[in-house]
PDB file of N, CA and C in Angstrom:
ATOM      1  N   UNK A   1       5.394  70.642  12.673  1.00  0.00           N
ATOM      2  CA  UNK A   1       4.683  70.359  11.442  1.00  0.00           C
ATOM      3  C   UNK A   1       3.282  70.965  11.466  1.00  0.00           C
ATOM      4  N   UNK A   2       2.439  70.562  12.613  1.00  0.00           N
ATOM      5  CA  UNK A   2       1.134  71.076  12.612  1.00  0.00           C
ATOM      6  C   UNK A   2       1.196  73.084  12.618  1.00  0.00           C
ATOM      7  N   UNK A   3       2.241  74.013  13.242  1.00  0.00           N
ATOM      8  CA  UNK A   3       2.369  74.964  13.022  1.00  0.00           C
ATOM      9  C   UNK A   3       2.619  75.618  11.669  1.00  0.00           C
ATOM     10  N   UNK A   4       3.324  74.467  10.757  1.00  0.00           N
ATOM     11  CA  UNK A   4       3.668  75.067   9.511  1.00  0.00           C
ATOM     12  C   UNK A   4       2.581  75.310   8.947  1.00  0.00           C
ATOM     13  N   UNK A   5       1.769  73.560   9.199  1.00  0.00           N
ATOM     14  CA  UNK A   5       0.184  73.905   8.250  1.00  0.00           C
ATOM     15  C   UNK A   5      -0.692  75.085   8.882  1.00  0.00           C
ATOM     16  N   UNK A   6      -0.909  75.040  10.048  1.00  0.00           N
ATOM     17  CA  UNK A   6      -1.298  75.979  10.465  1.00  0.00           C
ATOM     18  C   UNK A   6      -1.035  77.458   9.979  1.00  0.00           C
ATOM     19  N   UNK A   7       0.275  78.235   9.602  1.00  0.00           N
ATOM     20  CA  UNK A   7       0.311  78.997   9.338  1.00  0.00           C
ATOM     21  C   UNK A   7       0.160  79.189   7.765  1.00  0.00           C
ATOM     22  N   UNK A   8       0.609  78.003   7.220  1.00  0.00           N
ATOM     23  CA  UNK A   8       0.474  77.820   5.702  1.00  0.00           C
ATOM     24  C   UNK A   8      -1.330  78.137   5.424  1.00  0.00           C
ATOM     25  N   UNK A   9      -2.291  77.579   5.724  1.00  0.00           N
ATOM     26  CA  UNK A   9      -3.189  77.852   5.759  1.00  0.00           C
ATOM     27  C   UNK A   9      -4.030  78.749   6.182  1.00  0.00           C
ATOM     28  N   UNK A  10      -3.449  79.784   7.301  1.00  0.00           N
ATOM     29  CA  UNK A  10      -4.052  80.204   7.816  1.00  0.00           C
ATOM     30  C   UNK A  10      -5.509  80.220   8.860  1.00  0.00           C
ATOM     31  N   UNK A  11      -5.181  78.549   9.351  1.00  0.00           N
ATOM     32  CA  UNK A  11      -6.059  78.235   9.981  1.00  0.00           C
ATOM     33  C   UNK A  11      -5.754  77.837  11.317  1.00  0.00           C
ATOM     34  N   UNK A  12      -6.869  77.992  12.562  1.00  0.00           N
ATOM     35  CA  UNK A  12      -6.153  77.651  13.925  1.00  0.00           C
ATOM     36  C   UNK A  12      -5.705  76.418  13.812  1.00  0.00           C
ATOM     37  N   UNK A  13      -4.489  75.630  14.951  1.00  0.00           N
ATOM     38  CA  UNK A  13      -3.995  74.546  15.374  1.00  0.00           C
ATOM     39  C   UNK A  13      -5.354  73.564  15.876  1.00  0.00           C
ATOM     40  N   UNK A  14      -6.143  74.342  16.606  1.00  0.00           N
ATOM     41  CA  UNK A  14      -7.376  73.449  17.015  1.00  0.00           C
ATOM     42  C   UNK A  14      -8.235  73.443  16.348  1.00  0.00           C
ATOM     43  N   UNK A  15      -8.582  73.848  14.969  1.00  0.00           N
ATOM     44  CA  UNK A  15      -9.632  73.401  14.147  1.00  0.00           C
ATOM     45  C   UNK A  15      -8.721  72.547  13.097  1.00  0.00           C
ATOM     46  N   UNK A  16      -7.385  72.765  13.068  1.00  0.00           N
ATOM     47  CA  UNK A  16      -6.577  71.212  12.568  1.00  0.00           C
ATOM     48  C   UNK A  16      -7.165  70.022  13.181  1.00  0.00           C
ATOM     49  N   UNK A  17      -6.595  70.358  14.326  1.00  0.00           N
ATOM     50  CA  UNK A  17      -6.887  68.980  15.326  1.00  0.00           C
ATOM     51  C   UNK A  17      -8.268  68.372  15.282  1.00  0.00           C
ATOM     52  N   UNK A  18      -8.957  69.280  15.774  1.00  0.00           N
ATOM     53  CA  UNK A  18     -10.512  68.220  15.385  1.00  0.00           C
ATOM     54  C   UNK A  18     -10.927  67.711  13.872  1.00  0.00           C
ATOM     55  N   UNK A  19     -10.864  68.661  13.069  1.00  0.00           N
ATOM     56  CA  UNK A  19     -10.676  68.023  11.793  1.00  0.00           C
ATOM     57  C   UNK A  19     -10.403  66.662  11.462  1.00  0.00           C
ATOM     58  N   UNK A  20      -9.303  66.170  11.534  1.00  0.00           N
ATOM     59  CA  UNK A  20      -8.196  65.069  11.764  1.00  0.00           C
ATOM     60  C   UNK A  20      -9.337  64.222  12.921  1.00  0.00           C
ATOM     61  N   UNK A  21      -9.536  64.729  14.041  1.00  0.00           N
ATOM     62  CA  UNK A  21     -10.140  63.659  14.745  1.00  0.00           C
ATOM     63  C   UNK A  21     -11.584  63.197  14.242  1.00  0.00           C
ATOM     64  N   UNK A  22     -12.072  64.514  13.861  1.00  0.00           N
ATOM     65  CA  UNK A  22     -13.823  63.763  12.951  1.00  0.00           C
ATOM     66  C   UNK A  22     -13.762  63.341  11.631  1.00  0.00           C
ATOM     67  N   UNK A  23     -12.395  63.142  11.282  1.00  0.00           N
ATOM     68  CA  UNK A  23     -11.958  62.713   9.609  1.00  0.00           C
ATOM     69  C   UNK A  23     -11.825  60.862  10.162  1.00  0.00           C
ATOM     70  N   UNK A  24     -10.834  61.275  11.355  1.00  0.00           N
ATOM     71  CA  UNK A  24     -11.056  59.541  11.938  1.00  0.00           C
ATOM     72  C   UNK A  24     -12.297  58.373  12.332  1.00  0.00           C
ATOM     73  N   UNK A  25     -12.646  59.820  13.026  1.00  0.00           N
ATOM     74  CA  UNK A  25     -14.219  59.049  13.753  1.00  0.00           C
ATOM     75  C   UNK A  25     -15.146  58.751  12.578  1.00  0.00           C
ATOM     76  N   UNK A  26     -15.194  59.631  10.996  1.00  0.00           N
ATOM     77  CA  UNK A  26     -15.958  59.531  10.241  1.00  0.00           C
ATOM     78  C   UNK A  26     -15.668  58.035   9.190  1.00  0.00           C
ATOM     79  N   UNK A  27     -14.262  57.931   9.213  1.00  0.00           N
ATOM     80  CA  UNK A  27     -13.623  56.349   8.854  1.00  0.00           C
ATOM     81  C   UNK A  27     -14.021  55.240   9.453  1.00  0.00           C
ATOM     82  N   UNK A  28     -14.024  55.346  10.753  1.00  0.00           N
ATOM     83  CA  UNK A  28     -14.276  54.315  11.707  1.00  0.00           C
ATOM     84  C   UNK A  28     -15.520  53.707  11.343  1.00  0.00           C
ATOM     85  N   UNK A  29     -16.795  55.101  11.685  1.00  0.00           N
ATOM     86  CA  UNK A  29     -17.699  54.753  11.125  1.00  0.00           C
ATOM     87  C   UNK A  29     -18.277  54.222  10.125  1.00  0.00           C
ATOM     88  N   UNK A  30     -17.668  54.630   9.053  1.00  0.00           N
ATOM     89  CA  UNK A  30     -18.130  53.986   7.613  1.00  0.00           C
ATOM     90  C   UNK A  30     -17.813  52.557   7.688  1.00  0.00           C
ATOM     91  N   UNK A  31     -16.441  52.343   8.068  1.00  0.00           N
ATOM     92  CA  UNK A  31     -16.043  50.889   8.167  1.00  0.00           C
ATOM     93  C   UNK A  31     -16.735  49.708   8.829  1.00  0.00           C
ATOM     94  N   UNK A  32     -17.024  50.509  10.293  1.00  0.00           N
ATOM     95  CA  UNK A  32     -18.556  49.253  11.229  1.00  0.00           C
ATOM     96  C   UNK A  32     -19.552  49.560  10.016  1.00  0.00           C
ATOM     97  N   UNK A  33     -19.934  50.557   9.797  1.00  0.00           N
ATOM     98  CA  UNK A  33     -21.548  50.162   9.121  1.00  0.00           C
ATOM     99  C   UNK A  33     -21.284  49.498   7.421  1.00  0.00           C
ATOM    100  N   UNK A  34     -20.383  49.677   7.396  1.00  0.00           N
ATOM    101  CA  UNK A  34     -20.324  49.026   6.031  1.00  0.00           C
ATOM    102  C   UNK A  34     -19.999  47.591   6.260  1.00  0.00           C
ATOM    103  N   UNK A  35     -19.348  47.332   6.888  1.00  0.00           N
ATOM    104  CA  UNK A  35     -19.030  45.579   7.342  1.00  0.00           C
ATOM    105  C   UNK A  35     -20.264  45.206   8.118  1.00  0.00           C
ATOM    106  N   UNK A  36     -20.574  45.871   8.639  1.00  0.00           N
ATOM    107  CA  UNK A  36     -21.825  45.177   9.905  1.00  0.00           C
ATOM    108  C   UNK A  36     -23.086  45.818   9.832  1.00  0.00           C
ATOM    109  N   UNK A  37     -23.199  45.886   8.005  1.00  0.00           N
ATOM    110  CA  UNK A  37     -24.531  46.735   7.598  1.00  0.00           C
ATOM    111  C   UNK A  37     -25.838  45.836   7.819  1.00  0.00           C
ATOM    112  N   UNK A  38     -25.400  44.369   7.251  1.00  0.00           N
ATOM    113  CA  UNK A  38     -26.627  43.226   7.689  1.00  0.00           C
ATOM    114  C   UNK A  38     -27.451  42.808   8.912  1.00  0.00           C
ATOM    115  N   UNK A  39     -26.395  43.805   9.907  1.00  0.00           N
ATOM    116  CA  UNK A  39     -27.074  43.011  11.462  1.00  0.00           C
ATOM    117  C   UNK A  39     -27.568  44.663  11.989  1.00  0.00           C
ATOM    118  N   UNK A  40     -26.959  45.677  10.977  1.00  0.00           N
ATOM    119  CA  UNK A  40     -27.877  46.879  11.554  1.00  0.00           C
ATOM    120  C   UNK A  40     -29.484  46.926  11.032  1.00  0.00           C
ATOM    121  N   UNK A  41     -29.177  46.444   9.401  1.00  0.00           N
ATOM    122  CA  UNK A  41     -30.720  46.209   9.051  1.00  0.00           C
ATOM    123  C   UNK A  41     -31.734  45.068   9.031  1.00  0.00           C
ATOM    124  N   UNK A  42     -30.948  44.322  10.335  1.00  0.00           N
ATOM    125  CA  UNK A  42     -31.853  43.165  10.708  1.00  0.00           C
ATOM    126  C   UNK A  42     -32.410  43.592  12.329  1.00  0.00           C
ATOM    127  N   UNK A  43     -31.192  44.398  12.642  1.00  0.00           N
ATOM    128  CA  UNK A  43     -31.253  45.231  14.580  1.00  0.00           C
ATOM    129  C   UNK A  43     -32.696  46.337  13.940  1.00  0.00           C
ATOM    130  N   UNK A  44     -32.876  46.501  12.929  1.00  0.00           N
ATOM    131  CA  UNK A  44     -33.595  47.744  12.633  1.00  0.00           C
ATOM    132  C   UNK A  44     -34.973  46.685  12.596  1.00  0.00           C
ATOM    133  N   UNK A  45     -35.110  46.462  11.482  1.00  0.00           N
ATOM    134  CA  UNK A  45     -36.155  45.427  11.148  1.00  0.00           C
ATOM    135  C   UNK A  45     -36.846  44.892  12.539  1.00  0.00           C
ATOM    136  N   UNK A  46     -35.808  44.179  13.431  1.00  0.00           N
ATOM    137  CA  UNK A  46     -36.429  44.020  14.269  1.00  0.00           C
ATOM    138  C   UNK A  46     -37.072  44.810  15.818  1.00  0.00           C
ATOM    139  N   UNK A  47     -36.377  45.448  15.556  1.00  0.00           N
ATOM    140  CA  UNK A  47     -37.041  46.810  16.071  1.00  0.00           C
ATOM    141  C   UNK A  47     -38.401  47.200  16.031  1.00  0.00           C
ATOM    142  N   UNK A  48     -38.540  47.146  14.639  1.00  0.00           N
ATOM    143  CA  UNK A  48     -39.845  47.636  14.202  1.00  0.00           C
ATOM    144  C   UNK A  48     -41.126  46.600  14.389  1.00  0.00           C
ATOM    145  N   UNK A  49     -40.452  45.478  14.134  1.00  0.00           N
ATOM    146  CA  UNK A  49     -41.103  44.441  14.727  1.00  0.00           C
ATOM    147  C   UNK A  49     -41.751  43.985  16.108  1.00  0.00           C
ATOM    148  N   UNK A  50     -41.111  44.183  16.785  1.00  0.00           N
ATOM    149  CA  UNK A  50     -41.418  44.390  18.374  1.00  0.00           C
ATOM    150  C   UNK A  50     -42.389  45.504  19.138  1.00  0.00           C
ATOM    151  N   UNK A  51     -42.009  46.661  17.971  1.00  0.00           N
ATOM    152  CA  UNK A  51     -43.200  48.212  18.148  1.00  0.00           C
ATOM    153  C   UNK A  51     -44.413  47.628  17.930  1.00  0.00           C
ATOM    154  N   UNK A  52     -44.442  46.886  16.623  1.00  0.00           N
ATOM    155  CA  UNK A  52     -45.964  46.507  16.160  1.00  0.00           C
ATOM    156  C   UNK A  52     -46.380  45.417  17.179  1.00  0.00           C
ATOM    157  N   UNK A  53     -45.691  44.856  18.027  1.00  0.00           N
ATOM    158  CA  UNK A  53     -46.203  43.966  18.988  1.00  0.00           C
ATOM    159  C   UNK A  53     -46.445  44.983  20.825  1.00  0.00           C
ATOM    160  N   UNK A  54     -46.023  45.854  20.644  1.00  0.00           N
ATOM    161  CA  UNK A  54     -45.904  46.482  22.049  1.00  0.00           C
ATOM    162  C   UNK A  54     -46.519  47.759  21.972  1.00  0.00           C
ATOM    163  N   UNK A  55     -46.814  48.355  21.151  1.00  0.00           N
ATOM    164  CA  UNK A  55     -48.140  49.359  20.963  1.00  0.00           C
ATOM    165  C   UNK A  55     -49.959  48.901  21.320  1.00  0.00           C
ATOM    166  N   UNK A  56     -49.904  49.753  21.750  1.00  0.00           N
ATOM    167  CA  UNK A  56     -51.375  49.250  22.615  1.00  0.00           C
ATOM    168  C   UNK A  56     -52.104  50.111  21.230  1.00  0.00           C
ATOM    169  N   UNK A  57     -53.602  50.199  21.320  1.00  0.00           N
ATOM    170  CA  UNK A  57     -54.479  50.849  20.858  1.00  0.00           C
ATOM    171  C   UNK A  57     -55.519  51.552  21.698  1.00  0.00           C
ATOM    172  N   UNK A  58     -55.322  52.926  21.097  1.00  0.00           N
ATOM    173  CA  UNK A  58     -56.131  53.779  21.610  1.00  0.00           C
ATOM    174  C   UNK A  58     -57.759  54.070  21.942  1.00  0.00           C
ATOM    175  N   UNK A  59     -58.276  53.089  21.091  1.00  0.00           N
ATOM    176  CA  UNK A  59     -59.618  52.919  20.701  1.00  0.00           C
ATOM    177  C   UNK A  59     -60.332  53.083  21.862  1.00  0.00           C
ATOM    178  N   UNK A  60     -60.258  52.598  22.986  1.00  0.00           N
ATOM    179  CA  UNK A  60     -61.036  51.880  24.367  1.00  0.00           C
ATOM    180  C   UNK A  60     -61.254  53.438  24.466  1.00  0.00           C
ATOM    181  N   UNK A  61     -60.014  53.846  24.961  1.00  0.00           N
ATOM    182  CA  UNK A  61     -60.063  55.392  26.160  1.00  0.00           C
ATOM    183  C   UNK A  61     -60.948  56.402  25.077  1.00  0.00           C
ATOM    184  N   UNK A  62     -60.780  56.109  23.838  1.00  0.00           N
ATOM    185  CA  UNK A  62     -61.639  57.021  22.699  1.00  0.00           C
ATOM    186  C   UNK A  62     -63.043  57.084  22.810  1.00  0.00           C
ATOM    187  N   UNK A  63     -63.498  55.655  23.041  1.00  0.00           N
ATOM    188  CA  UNK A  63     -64.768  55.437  23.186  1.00  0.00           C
ATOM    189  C   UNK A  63     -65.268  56.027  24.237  1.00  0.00           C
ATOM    190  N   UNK A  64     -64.744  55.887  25.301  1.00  0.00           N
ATOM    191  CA  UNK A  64     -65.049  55.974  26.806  1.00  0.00           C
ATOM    192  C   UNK A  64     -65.181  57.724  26.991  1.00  0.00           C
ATOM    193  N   UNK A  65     -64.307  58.211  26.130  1.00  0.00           N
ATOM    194  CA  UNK A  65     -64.051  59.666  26.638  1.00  0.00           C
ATOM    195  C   UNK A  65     -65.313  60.421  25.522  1.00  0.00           C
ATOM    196  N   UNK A  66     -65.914  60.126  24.302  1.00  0.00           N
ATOM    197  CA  UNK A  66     -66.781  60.593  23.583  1.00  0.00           C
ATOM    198  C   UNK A  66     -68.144  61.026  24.445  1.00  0.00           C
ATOM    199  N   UNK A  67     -68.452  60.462  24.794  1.00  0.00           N
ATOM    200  CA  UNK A  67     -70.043  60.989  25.628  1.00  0.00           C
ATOM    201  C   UNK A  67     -70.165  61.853  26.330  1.00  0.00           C
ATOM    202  N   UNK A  68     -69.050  62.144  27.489  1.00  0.00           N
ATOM    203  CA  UNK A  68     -68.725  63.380  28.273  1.00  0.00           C
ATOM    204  C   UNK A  68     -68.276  64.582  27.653  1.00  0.00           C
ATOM    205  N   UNK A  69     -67.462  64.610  26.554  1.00  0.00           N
ATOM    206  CA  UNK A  69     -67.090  65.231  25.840  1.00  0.00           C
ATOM    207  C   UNK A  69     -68.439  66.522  24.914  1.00  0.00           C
ATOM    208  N   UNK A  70     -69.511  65.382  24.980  1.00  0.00           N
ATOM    209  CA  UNK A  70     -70.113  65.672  24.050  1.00  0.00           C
ATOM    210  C   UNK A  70     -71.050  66.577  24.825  1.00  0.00           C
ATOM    211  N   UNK A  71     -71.332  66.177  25.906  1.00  0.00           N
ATOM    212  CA  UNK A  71     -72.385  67.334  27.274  1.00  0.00           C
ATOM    213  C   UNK A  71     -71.226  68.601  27.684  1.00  0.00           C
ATOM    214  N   UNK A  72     -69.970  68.555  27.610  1.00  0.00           N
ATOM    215  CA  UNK A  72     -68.977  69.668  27.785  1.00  0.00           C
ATOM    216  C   UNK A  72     -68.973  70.561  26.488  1.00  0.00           C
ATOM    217  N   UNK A  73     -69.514  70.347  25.681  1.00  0.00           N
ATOM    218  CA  UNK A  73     -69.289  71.142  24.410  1.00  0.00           C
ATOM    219  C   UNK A  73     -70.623  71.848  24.590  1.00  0.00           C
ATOM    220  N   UNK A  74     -71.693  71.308  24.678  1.00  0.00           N
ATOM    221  CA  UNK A  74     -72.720  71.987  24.178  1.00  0.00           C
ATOM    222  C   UNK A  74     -73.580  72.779  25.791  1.00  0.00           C
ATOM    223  N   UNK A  75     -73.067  72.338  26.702  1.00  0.00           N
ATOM    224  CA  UNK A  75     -72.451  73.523  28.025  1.00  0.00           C
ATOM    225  C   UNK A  75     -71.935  74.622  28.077  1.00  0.00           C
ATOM    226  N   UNK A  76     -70.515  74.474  27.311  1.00  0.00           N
ATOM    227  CA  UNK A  76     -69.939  75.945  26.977  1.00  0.00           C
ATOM    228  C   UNK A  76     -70.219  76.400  25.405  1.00  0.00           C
ATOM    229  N   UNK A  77     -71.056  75.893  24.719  1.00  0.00           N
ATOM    230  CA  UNK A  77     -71.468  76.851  23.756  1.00  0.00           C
ATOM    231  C   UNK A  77     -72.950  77.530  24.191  1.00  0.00           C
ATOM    232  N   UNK A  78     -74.036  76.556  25.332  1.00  0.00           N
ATOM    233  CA  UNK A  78     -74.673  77.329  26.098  1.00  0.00           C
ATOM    234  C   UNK A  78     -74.274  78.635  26.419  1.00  0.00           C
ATOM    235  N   UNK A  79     -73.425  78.924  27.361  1.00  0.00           N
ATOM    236  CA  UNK A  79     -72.431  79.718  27.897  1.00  0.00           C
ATOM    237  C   UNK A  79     -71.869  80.211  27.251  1.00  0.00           C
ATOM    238  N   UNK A  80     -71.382  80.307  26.117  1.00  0.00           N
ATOM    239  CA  UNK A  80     -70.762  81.022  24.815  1.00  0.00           C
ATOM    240  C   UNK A  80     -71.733  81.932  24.589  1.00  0.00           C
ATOM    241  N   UNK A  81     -73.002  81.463  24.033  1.00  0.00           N
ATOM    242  CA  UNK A  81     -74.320  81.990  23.505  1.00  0.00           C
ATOM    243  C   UNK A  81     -74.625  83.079  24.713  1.00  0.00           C
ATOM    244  N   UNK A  82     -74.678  83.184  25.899  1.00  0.00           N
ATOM    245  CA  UNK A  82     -75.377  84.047  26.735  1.00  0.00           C
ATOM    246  C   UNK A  82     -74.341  85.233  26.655  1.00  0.00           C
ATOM    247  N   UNK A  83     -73.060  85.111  27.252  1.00  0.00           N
ATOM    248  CA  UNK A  83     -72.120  85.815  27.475  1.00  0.00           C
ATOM    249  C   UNK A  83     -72.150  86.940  25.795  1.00  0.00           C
ATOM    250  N   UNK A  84     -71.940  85.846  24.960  1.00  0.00           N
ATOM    251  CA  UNK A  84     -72.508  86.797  23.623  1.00  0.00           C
ATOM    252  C   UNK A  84     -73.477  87.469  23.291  1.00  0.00           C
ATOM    253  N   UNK A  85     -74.427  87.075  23.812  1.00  0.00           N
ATOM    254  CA  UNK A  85     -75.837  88.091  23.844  1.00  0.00           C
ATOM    255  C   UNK A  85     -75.717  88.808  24.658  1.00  0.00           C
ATOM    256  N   UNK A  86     -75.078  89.060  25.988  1.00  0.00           N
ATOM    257  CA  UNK A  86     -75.186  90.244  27.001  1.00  0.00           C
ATOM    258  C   UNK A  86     -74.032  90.606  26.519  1.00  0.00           C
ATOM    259  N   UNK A  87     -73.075  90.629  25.764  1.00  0.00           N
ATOM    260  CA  UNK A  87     -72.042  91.908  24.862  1.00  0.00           C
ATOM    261  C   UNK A  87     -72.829  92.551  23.971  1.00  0.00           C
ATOM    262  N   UNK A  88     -73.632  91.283  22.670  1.00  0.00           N
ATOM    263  CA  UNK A  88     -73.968  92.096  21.984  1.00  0.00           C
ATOM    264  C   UNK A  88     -75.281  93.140  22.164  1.00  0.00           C
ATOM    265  N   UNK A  89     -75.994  93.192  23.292  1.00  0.00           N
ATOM    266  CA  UNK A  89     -77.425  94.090  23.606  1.00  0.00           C
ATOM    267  C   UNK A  89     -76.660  95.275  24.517  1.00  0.00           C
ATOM    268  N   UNK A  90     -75.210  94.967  25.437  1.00  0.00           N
ATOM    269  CA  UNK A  90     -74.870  95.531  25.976  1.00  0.00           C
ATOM    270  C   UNK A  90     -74.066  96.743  25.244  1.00  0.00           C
ATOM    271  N   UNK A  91     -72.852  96.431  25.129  1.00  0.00           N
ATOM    272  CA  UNK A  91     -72.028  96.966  24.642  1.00  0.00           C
ATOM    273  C   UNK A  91     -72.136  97.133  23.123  1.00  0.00           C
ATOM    274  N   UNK A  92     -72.745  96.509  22.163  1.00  0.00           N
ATOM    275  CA  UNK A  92     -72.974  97.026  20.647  1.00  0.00           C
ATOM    276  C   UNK A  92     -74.068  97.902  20.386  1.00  0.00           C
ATOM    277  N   UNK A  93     -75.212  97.322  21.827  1.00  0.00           N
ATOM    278  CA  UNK A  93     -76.159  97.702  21.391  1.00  0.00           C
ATOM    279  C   UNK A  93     -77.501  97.517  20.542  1.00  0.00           C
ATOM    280  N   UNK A  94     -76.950  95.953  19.651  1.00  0.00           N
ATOM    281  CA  UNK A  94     -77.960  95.833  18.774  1.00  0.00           C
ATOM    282  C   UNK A  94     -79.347  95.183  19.596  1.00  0.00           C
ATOM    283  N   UNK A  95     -80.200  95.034  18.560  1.00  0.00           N
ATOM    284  CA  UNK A  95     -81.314  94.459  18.942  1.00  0.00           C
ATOM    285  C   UNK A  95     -81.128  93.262  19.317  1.00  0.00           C
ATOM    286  N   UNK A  96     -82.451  92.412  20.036  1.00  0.00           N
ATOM    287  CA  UNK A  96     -82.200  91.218  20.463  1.00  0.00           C
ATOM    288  C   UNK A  96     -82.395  90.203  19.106  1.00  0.00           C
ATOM    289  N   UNK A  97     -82.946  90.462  17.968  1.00  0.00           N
ATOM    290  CA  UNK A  97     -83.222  90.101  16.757  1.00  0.00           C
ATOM    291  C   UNK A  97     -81.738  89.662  16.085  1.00  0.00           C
ATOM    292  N   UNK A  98     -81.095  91.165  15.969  1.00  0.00           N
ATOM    293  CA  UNK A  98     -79.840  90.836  15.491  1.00  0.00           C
ATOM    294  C   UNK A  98     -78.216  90.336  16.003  1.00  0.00           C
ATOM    295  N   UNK A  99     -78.994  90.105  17.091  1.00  0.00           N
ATOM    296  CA  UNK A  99     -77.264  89.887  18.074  1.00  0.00           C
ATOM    297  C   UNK A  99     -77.900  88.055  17.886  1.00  0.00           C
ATOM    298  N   UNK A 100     -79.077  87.939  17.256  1.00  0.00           N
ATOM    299  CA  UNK A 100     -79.540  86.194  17.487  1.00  0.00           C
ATOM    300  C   UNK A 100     -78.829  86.240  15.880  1.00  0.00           C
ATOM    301  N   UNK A 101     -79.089  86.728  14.721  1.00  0.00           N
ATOM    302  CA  UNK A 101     -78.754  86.551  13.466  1.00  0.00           C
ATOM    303  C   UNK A 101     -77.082  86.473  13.638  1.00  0.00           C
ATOM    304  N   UNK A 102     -76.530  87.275  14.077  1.00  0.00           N
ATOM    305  CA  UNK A 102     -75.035  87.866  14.407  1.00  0.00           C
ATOM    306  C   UNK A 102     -74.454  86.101  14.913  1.00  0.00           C
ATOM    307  N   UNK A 103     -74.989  86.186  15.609  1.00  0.00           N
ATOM    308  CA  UNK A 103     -74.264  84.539  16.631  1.00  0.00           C
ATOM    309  C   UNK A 103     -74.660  83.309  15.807  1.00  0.00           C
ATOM    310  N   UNK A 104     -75.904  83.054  14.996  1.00  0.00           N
ATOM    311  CA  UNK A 104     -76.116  82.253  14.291  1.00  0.00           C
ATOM    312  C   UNK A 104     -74.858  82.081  12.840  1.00  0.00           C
ATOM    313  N   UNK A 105     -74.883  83.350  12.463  1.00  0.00           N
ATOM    314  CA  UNK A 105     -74.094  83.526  11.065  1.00  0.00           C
ATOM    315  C   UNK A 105     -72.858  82.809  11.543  1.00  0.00           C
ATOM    316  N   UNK A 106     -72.149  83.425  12.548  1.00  0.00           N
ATOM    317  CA  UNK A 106     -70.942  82.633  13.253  1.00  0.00           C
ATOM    318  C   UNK A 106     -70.561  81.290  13.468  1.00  0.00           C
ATOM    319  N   UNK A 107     -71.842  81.202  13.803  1.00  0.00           N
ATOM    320  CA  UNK A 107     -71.718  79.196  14.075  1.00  0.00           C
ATOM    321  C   UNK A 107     -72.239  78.835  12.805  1.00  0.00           C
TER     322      UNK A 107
END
C-alpha cells in the first residue's frame, strides 16, 4: 500500500513515513495542550512568579563599579590625546595649533 502511494505521488516511502509520524505527534500534542491547557497556564504563571522572587538586582555592583570606571576613562583619553598629537605633528604634519583644534572638533 505505502508503495502504491508512494509511486502514485511520486514521493519517497520515507518522507511518507515521517509525515504520518509528525501528523501523529502533532495530534497528540494538540490533545495534552488542549485538555491540560489550565495547568500549563498556571505552570507558566507560576513560573514567572518565582523569577520575580529569584532575580537579584544589579544596582550594588553598579554603584561600586562607577568610580573606577570613571579614572579609567579619562586615563585613556589622556593617552588617546598624546598618541594623537604625536600622529598629528608627526605624520600629517600639522601645526601644534591645529592638531589641538583637529582633536577638540572630534570630541
Amino acid at each position: 500500500m505505502l508503495n502504491f502511494i508512494s509511486d502514485a505521488l511520486q514521493i519517497q516511502a520515507s518522507t511518507i513515513q515521517m509525515f504520518v509520524i509528525y501528523s501523529i505527534g502533532t495530534i497528540v500534542l494538540g490533545f495534552v495542550l488542549v485538555n491540560f491547557m489550565k495547568y500549563v497556564v498556571i505552570g507558566i504563571f507560576g513560573i514567572i512568579c518565582l523569577s520575580a522572587f529569584v532575580t537579584t538586582t544589579p544596582k550594588i555592583v553598579e554603584l561600586q563599579t562607577k568610580s573606577p570606571e570613571i579614572k579609567r576613562t579619562t586615563q585613556v583619553t589622556a593617552t588617546f590625546k598624546k598618541e594623537f598629537m604625536e600622529d598629528c605633528l608627526t605624520i600629517a604634519m600639522n601645526s601644534k595649533e591645529d592638531c589641538e583644534l583637529i582633536f577638540e572638533d572630534k570630541n
